[in-house]
Protein backbone atom coordinates (compact mmCIF):
# COMPACT_ATOMS: atom_id res chain seq x y z
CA UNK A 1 183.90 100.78 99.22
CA UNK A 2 183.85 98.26 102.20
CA UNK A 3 181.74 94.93 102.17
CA UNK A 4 180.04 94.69 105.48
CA UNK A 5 180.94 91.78 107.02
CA UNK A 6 179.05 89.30 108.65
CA UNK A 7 177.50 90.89 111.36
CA UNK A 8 176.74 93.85 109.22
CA UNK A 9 174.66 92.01 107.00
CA UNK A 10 172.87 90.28 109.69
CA UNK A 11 171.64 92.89 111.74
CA UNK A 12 171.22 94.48 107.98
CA UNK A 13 168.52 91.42 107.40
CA UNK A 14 167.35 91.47 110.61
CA UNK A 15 166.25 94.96 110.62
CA UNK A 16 164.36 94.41 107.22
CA UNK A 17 163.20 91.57 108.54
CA UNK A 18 161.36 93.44 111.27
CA UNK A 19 160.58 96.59 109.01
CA UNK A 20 158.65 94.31 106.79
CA UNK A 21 156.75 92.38 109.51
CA UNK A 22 155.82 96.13 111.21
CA UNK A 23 154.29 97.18 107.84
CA UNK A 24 152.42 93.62 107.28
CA UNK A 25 150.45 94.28 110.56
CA UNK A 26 149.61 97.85 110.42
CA UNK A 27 145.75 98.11 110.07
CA UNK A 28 143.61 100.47 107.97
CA UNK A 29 143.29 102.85 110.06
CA UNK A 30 147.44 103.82 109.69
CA UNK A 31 146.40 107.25 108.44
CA UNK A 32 144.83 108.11 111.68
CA UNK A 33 141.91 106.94 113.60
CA UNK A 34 138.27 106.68 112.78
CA UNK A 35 136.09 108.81 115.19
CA UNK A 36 133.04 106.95 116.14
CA UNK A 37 130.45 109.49 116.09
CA UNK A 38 126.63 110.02 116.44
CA UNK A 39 125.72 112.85 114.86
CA UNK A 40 121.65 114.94 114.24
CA UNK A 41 120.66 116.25 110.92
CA UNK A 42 118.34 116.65 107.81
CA UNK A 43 118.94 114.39 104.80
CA UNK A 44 119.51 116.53 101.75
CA UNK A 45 120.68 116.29 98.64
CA UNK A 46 123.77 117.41 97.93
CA UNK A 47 123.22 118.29 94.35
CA UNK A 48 120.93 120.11 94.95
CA UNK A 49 122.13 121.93 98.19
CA UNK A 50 125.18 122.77 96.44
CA UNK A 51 122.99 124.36 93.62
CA UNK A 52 120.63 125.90 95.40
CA UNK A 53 122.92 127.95 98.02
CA UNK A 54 125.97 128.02 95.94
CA UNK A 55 124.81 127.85 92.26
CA UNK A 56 126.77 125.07 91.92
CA UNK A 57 126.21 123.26 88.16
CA UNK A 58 124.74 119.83 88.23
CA UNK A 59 125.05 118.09 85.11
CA UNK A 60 121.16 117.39 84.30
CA UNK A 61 120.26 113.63 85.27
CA UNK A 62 123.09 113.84 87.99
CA UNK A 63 122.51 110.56 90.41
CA UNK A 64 121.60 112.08 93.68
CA UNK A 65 124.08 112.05 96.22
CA UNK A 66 122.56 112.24 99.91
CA UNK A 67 124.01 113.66 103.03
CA UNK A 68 123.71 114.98 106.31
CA UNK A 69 123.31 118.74 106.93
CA UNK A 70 123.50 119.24 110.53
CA UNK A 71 121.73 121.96 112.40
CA UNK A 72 124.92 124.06 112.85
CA UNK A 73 125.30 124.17 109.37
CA UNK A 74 127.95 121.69 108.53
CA UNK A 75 127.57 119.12 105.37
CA UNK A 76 128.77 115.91 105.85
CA UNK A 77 128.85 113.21 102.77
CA UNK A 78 128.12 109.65 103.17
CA UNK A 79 130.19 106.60 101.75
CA UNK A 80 127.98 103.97 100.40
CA UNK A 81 127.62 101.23 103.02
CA UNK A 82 124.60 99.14 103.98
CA UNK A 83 123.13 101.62 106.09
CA UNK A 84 123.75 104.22 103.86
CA UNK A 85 121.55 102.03 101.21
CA UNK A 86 118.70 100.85 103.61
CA UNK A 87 119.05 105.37 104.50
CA UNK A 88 118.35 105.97 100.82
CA UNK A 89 115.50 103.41 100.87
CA UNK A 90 113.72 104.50 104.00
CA UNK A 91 112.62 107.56 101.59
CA UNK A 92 114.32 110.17 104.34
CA UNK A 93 115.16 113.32 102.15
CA UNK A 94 114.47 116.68 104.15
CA UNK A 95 113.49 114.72 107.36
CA UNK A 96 115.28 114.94 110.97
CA UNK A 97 117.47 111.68 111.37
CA UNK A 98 120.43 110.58 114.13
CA UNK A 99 123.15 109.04 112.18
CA UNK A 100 125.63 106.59 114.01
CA UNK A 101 128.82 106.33 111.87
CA UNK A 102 132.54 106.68 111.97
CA UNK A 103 134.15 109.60 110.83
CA UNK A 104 137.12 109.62 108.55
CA UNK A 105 139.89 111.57 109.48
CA UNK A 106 140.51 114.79 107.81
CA UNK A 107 137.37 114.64 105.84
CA UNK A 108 133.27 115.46 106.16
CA UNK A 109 132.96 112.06 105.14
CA UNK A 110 130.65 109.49 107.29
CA UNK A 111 130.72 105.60 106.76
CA UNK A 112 127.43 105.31 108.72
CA UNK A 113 126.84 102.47 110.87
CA UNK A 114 122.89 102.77 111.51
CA UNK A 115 120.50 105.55 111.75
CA UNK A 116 116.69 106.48 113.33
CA UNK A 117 114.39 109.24 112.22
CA UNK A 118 113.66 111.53 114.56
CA UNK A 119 110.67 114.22 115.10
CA UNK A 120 111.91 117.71 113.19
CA UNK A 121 111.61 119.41 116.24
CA UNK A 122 114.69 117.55 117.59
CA UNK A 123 117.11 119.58 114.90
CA UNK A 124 115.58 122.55 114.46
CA UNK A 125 117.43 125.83 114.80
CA UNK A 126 118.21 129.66 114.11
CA UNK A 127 120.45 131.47 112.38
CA UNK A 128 121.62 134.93 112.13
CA UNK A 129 123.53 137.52 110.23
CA UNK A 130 125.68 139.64 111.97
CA UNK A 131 125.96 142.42 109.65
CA UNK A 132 122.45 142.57 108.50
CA UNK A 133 120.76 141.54 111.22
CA UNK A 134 118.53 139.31 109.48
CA UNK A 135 117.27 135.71 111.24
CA UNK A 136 116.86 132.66 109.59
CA UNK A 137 115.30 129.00 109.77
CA UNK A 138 117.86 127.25 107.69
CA UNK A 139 121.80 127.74 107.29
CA UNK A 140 123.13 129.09 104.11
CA UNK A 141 124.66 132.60 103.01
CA UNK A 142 122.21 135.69 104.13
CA UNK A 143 120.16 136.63 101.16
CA UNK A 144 120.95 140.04 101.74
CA UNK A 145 125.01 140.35 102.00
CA UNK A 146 125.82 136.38 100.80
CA UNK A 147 127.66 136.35 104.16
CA UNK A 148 127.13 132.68 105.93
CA UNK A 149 124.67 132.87 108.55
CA UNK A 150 125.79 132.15 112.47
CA UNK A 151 123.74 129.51 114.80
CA UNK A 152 121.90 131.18 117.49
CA UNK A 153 122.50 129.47 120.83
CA UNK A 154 120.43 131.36 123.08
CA UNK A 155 117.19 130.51 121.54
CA UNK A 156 115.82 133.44 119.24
C-alpha cells in the first residue's frame, strides 16, 4: 500500500480539521427544528386519561403526569420546565388554558414557555361518530362501536 505523501496528508488534516470544527458548532437543535407554537386546551392528567379512555394500567400511587388535550382531540405531554412547574402550581387540571411552547420535532412533546387560563367556552367542542351517529362533548372512542370520535366543524 502507498504512503500519501505530503500533500495527501495535509489536505487529509485539513479536512478533519474542518469536520471537527463543523460538528463543535452545530447547536441542539441538529435533529431538526423546534416549532414555536401556541397551542388551546384542557389540562388533564394523563394517567388518568390514558385509563379512563383506554384502560390503560396505572401503577397505584403513580405521580401525575399533566398535559394538554386539545379540543381536536390530540394529547400533547409536557417536559418539566419552569412554566410547566408554576402550570402544575396554578391548580389548572380540567380547566381551558393557551399554552406557548416549542414543539419538539417528531414528538407530542411541549417544552412550554408560558401559559394563561382561559374561559372554557374558548375550547369547547363536538364530536361525532360516523358510524353510529352518536354526538359527543369530549373526544375519546364512541361508547357504542370504540371507534374514535371526529371534530365537528360546522357547529352541531
Amino acid at each position: 500500500m502507498r504512503r500519501p505523501g505530503r500533500w495527501g496528508l495535509a489536505v487529509l488534516l485539513t479536512a478533519v480539521a474542518i469536520g471537527a470544527r463543523l460538528h463543535a458548532e452545530q447547536k441542539p437543535g441538529m435533529f431538526g427544528d423546534l416549532k414555536d407554537v401556541t397551542l388551546r386546551g384542557k389540562v388533564v392528567s394523563l394517567n388518568d386519561e390514558m385509563a379512563q379512555k383506554y384502560g390503560a394500567n396505572i401503577a397505584a400511587g403513580a405521580v401525575k403526569q399533566w398535559g394538554l388535550a386539545s379540543p381536536e382531540g390530540q394529547l400533547y405531554s409536557f417536559l418539566e420546565t419552569d412554566a410547566y412547574r408554576k402550570l402544575v402550581a396554578a391548580n389548572l387540571a380540567g380547566k381551558a388554558v393557551e399554552v406557548e411552547a416549542h414543539l419538539i420535532p417528531r414528538s407530542m412533546l411541549l417544552e412550554m414557555t408560558s401559559f394563561k387560563p382561559l374561559p372554557q367556552t374558548a375550547i369547547e367542542r363536538r364530536y361525532f361518530c360516523d358510524i353510529c351517529t352518536l354526538y359527543a362533548d369530549d373526544w375519546g372512542p364512541c361508547v357504542c362501536c370504540g371507534k374514535e370520535l371526529l371534530p365537528l366543524t360546522d357547529g352541531k
